[in-house]
N, C-alpha and C. Protein backbone atom coordinates (compact mmCIF):
# COMPACT_ATOMS: atom_id res chain seq x y z
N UNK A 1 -1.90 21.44 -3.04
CA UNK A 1 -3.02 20.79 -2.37
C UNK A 1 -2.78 19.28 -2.34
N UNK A 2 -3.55 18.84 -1.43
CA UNK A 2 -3.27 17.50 -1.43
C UNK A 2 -3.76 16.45 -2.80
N UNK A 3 -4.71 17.24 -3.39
CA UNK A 3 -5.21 16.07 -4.78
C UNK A 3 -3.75 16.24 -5.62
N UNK A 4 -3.17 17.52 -5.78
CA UNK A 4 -2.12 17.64 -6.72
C UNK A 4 -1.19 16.74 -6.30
N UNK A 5 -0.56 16.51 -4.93
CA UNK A 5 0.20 15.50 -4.62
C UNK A 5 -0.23 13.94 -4.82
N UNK A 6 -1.48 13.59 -4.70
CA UNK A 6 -1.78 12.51 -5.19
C UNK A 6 -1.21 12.38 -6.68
N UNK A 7 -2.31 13.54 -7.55
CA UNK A 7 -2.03 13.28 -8.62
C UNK A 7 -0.10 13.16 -9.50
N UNK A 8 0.45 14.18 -8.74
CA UNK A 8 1.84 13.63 -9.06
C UNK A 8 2.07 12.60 -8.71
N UNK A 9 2.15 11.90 -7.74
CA UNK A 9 2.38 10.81 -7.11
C UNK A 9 2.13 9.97 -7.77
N UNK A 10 0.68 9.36 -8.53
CA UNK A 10 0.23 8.56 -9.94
C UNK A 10 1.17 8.79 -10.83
N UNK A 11 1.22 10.17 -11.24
CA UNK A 11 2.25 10.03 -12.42
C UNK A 11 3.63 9.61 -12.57
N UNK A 12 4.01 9.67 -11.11
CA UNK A 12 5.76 9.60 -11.01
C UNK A 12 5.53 7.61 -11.36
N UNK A 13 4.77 7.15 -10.55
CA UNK A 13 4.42 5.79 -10.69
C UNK A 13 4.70 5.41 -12.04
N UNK A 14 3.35 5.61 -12.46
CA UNK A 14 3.41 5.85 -14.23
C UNK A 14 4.62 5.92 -14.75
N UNK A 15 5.24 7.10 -14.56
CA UNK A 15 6.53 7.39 -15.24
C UNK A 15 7.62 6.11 -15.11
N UNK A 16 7.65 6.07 -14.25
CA UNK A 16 8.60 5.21 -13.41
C UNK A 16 8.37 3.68 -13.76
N UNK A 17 7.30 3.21 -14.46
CA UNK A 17 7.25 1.79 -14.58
C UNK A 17 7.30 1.62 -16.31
N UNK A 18 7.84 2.51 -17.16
CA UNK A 18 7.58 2.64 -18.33
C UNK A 18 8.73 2.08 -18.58
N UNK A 19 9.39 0.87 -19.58
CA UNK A 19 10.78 0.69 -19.87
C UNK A 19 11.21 1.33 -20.36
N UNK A 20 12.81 2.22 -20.35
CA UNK A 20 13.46 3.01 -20.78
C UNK A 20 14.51 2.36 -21.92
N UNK A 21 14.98 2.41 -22.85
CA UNK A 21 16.59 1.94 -23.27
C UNK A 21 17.47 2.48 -22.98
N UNK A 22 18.60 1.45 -22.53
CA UNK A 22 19.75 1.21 -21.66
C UNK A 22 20.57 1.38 -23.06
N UNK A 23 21.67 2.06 -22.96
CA UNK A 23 23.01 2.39 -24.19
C UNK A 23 24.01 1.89 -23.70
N UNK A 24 24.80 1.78 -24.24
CA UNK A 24 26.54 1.09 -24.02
C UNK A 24 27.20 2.58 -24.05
N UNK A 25 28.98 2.12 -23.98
CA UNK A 25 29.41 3.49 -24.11
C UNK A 25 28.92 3.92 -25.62
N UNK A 26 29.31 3.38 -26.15
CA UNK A 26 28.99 3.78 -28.29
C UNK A 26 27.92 4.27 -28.35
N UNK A 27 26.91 4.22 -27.60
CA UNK A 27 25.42 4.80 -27.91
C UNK A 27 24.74 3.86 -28.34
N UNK A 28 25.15 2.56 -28.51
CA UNK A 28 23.83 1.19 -28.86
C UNK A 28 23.38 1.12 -27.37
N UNK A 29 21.78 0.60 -27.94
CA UNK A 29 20.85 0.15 -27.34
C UNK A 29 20.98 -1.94 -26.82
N UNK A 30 21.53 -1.73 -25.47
CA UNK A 30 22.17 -3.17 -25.22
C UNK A 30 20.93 -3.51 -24.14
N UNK A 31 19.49 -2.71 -24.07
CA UNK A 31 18.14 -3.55 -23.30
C UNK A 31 17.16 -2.17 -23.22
N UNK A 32 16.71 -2.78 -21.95
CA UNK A 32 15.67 -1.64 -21.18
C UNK A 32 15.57 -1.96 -19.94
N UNK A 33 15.48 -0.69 -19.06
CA UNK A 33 15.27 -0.52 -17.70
C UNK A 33 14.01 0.38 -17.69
N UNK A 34 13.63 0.05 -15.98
CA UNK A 34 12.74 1.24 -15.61
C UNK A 34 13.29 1.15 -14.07
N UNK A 35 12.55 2.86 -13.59
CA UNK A 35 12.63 3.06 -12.41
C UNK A 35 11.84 2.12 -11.30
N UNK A 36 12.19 0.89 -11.02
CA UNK A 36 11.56 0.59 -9.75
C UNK A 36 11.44 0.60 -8.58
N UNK A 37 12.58 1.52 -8.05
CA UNK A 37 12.42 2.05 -6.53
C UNK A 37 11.57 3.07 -6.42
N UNK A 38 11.83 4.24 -7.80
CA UNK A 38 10.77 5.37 -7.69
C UNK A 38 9.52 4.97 -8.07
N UNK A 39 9.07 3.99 -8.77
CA UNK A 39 7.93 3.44 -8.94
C UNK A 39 7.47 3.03 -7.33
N UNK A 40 8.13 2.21 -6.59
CA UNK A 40 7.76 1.47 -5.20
C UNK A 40 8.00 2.89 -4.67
N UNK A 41 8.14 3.35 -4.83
CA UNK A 41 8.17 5.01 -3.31
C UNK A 41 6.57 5.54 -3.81
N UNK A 42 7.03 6.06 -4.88
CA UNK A 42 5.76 6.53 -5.14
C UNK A 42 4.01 6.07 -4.98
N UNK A 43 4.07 4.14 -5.08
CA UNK A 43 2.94 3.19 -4.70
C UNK A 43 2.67 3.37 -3.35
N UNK A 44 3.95 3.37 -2.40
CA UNK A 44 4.05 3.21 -1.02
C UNK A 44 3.39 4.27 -0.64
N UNK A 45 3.71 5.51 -0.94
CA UNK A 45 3.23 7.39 -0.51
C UNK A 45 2.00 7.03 -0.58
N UNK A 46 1.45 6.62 -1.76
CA UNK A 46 -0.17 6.50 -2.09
C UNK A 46 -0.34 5.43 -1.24
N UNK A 47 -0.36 4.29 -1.14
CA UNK A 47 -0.47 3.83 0.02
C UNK A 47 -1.04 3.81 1.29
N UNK A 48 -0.20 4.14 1.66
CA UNK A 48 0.19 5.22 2.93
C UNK A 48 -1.30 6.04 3.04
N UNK A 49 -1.50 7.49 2.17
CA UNK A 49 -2.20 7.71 2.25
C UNK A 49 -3.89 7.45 2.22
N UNK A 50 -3.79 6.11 1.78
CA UNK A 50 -4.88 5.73 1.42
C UNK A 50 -5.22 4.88 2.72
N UNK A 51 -4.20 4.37 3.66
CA UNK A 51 -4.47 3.88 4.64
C UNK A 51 -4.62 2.58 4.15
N UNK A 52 -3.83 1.95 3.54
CA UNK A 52 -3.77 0.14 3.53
C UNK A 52 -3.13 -0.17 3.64
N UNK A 53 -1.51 0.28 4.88
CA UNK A 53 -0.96 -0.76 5.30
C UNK A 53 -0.94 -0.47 6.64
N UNK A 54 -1.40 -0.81 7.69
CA UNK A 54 -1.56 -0.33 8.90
C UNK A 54 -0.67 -1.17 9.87
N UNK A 55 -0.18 -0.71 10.46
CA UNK A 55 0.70 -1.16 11.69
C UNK A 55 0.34 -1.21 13.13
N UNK A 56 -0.60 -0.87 13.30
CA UNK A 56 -1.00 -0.51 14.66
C UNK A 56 -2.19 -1.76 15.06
N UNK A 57 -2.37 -2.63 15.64
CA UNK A 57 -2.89 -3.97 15.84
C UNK A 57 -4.08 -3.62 17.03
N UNK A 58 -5.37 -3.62 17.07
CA UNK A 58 -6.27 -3.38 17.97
C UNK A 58 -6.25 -5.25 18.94
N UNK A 59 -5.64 -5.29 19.98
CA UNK A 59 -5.77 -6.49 20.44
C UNK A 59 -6.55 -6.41 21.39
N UNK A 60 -7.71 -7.23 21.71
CA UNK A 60 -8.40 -7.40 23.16
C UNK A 60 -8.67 -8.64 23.63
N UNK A 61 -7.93 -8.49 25.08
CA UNK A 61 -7.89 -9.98 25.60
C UNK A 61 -9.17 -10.73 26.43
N UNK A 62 -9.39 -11.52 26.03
CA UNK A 62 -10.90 -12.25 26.43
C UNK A 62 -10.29 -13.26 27.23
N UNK A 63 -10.47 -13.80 28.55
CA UNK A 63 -10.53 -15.16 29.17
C UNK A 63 -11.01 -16.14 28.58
N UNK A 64 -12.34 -15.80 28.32
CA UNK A 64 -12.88 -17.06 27.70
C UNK A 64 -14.31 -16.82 26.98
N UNK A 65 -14.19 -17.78 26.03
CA UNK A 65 -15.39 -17.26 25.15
C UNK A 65 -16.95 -17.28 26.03
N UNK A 66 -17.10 -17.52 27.49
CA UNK A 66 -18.03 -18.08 28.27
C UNK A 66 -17.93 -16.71 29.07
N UNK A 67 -17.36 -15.65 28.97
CA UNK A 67 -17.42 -14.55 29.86
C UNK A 67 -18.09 -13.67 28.64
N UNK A 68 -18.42 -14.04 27.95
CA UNK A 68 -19.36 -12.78 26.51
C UNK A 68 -20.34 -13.14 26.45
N UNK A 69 -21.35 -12.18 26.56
CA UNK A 69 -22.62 -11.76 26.42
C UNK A 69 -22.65 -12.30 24.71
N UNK A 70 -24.15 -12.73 24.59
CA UNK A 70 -24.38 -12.87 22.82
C UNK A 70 -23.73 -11.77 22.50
N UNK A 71 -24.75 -10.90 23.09
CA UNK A 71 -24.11 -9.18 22.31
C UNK A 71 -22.46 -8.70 22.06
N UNK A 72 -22.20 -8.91 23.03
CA UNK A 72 -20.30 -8.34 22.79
C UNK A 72 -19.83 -9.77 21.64
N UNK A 73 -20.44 -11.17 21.65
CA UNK A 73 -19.56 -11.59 20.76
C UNK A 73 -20.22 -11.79 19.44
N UNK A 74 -21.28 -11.26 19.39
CA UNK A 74 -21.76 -10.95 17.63
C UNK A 74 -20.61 -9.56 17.33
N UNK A 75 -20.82 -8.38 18.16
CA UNK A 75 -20.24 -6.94 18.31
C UNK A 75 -18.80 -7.69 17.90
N UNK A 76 -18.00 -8.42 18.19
CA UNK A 76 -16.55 -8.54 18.18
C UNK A 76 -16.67 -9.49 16.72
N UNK A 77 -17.40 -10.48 16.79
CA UNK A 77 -17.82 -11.15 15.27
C UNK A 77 -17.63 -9.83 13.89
N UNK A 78 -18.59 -9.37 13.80
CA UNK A 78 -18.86 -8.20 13.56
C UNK A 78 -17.13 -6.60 13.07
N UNK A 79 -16.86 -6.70 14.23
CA UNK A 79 -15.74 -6.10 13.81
C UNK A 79 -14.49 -6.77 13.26
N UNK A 80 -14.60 -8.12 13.40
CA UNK A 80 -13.27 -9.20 12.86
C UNK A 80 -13.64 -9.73 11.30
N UNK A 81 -15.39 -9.59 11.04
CA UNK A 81 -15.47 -9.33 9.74
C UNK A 81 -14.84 -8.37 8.97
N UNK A 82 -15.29 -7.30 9.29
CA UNK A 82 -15.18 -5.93 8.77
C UNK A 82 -13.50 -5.45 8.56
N UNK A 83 -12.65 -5.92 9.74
CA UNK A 83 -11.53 -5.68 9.04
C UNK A 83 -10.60 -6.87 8.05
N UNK A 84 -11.28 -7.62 7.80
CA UNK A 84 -11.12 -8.18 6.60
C UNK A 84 -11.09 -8.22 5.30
């Protein structure tokens, strides 16, 4: 279902931003890493689904601010709030 994919999706995140220790050949501990591409895939998916990065640009071309009715430019006021 789709909540289960969310919910993996959180966890891979999770997982993925936790520092790991990094070994040499000998088996010492020479730092720590984590996954940050699978961390950024996994943010992005959620993302994505959540609808906050949008690509698609609503443009409408006006001549001049003297061809709008009060009404259409509160109405356009109004929607240039809102997607803010």
């Amino acid at each position: 279902t789709a909540d289960y994919v969310l919910k993996s999706l959180h966890e891979v995140a999770e997982y993925c931003k936790v520092p790991r220790p990094r070994y040499n050949r000998n088996g010492d501990v020479i730092g720590e890493s984590l996954d940050a591409s699978g961390a950024n895939k996994a943010l992005e998916l959620l993302g994505k689904h959540l609808s906050l990065f949008t690509d698609n640009l609503n443009v409408r071309k006006i001549k001049s601010l003297e061809d709008l009715t009060d009404e259409e430019a509160v109405a356009i006021a109004k929607e240039i709030k809102e997607a803010d």
